[in-house]
C-alpha atoms as a PDB file:
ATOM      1  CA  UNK A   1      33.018   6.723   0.838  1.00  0.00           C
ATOM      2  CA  UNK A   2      31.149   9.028  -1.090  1.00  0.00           C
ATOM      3  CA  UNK A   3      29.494   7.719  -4.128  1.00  0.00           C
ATOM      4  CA  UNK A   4      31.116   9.077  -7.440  1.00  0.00           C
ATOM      5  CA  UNK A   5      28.214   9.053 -10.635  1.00  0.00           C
ATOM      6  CA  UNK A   6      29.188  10.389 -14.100  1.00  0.00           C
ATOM      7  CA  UNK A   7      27.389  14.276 -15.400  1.00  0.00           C
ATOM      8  CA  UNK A   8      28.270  12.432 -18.874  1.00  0.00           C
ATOM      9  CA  UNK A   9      27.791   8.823 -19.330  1.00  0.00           C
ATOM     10  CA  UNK A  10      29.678   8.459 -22.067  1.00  0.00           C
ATOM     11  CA  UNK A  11      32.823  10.119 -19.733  1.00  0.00           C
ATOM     12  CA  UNK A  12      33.306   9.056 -16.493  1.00  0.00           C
ATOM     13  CA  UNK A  13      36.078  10.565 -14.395  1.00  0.00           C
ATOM     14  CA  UNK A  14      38.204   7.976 -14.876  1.00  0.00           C
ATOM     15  CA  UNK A  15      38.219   8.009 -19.143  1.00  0.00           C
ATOM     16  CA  UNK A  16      38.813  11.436 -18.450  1.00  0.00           C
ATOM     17  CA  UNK A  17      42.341  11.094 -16.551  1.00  0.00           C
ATOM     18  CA  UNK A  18      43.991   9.499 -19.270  1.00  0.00           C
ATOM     19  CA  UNK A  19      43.372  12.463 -21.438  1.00  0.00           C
ATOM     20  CA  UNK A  20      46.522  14.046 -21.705  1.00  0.00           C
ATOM     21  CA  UNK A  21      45.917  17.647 -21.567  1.00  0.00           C
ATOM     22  CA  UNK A  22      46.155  20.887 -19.445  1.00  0.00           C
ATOM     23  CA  UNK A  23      45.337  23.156 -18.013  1.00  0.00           C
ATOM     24  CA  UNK A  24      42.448  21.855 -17.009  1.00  0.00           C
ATOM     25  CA  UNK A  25      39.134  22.786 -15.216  1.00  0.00           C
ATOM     26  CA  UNK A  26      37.516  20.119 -12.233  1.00  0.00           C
ATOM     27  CA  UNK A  27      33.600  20.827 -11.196  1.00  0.00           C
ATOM     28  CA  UNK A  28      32.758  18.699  -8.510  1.00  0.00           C
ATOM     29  CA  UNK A  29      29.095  19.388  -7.609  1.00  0.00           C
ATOM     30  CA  UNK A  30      28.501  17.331  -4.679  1.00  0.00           C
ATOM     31  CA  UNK A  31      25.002  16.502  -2.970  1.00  0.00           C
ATOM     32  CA  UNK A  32      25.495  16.828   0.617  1.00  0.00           C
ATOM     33  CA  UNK A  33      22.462  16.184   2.900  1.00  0.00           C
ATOM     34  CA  UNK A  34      22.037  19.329   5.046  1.00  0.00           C
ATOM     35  CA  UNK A  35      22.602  17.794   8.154  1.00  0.00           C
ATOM     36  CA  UNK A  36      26.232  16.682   6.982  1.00  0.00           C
ATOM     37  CA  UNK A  37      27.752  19.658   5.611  1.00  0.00           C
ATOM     38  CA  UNK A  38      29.618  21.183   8.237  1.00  0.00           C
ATOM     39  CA  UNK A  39      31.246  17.358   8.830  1.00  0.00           C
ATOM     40  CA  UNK A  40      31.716  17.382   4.882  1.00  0.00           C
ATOM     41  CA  UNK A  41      33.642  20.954   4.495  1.00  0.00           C
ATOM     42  CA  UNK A  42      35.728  20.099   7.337  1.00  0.00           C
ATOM     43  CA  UNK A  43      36.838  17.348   5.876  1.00  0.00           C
ATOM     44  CA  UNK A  44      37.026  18.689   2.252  1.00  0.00           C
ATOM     45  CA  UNK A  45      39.302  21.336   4.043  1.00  0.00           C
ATOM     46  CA  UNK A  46      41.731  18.694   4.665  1.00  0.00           C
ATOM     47  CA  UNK A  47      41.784  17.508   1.402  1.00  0.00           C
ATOM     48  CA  UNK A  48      42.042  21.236   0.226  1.00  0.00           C
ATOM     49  CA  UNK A  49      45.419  21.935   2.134  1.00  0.00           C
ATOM     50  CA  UNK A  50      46.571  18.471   0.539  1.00  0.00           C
ATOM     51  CA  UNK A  51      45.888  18.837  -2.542  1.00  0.00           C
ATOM     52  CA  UNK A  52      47.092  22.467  -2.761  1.00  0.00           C
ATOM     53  CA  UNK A  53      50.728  20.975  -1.955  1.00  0.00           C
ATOM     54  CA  UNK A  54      50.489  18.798  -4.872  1.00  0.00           C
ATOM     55  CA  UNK A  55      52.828  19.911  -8.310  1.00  0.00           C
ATOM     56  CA  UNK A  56      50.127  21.437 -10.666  1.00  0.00           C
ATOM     57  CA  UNK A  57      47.731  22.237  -8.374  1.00  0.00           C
ATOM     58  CA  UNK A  58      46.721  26.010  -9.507  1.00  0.00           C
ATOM     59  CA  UNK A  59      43.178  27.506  -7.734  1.00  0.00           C
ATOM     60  CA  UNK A  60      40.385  26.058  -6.282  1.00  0.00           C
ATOM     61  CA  UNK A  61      36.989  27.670  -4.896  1.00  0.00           C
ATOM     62  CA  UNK A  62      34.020  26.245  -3.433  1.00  0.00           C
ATOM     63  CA  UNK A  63      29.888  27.592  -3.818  1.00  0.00           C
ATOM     64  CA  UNK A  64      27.512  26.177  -2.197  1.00  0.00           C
ATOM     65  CA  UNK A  65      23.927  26.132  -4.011  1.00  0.00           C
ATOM     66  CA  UNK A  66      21.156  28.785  -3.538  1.00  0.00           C
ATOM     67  CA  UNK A  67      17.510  28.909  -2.299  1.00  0.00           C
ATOM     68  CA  UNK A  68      18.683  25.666   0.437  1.00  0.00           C
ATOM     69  CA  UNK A  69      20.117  23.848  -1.874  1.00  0.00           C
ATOM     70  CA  UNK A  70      21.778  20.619  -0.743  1.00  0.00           C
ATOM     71  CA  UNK A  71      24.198  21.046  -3.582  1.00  0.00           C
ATOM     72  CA  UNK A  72      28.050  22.215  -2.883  1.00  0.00           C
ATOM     73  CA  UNK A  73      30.305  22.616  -6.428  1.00  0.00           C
ATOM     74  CA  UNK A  74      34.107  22.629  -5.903  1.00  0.00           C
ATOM     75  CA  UNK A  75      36.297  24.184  -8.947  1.00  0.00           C
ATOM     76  CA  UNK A  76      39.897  23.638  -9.392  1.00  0.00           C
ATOM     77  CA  UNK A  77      42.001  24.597 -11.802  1.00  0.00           C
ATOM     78  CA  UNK A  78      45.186  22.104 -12.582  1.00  0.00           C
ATOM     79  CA  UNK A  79      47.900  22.688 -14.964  1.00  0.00           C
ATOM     80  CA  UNK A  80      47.270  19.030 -16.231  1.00  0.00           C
ATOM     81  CA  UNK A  81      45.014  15.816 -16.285  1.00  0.00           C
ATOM     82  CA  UNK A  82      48.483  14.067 -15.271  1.00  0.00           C
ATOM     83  CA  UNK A  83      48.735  16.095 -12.386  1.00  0.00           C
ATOM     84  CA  UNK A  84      45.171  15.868 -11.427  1.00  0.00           C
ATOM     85  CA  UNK A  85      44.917  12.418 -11.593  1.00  0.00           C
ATOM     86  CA  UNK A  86      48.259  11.530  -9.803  1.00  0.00           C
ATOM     87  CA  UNK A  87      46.978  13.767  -7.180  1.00  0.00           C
ATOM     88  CA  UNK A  88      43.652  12.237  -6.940  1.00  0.00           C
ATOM     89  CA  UNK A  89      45.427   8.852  -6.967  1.00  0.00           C
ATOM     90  CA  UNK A  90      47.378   9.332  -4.300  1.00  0.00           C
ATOM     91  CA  UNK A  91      47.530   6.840  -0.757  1.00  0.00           C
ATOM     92  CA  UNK A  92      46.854   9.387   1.636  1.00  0.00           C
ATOM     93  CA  UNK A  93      43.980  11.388  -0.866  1.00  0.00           C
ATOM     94  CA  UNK A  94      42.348   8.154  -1.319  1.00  0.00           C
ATOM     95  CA  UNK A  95      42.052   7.738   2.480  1.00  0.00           C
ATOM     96  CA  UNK A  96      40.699  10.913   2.665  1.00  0.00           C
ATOM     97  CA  UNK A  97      37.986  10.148   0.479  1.00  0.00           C
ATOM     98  CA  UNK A  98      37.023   7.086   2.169  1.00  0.00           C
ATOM     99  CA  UNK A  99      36.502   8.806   5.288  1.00  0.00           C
ATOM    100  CA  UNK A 100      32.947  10.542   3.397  1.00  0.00           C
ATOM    101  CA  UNK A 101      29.862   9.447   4.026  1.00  0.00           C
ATOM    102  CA  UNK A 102      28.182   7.099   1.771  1.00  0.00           C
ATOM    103  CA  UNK A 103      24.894   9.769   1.414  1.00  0.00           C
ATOM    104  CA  UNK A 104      27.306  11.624  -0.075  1.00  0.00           C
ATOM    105  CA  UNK A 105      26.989  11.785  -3.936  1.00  0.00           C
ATOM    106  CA  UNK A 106      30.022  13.569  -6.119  1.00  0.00           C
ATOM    107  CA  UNK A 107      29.778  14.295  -9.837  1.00  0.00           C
ATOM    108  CA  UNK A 108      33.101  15.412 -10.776  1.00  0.00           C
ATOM    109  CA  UNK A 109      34.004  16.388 -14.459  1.00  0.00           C
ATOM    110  CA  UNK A 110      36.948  17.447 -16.229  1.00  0.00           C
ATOM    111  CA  UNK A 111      36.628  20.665 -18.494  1.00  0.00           C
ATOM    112  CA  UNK A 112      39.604  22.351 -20.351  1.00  0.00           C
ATOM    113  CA  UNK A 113      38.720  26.078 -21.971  1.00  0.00           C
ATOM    114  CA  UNK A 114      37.679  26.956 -25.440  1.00  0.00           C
ATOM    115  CA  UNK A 115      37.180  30.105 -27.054  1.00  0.00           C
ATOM    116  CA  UNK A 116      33.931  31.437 -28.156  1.00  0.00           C
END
């Protein structure tokens, strides 16, 4: 299973799911060594089509980091933390997940929009 690690300390991913609020932003910048990442978007495919069937699921879109980066940043948009978190909670998600390599390193982090 990949290895989930915290942008913010103070927040981990977990904290952030009981925040009740929406919509809400996910960027999940992954590290994904080069010789893995066709094996890891194949698989985050799979997760894609499941969680795109889930209630509150909005957008997602994937980049992949310049200049041969090892870096890959997923960003989904969910109407809610509830729904988001459910989601991610989920039996046959969490089985998903497991099936990701342990050199596999995810930083995911829940944003919701502010005006400037």
């Amino acid at each position: 299973m990949a290895k989930l690690q915290s942008l913010d300390p103070h927040t981990p991913i977990f904290a952030q799911f009981k925040e009740k609020t929406g919509p809400i932003v996910l960027a999940n910048t992954f590290f994904v060594p080069k010789e893995r990442t066709e094996a890891f978007l194949a698989l985050f495919r799979r997760q894609t089509e499941f969680m795109k069937a889930q209630p509150g699921f909005v957008s997602l879109q994937m980049h992949t980091g310049t200049a041969d980066s090892q870096l890959l940043m997923n960003v989904a948009v969910w109407e809610s933390t509830e729904a988001l978190a459910t989601a991610f909670g989920s039996p046959e998600f969490q089985r998903m997940a497991a099936e990701f390599p342990d050199d596999i390193v995810s930083y995911p982090h829940i944003f919701e929009q502010i005006d400037v």
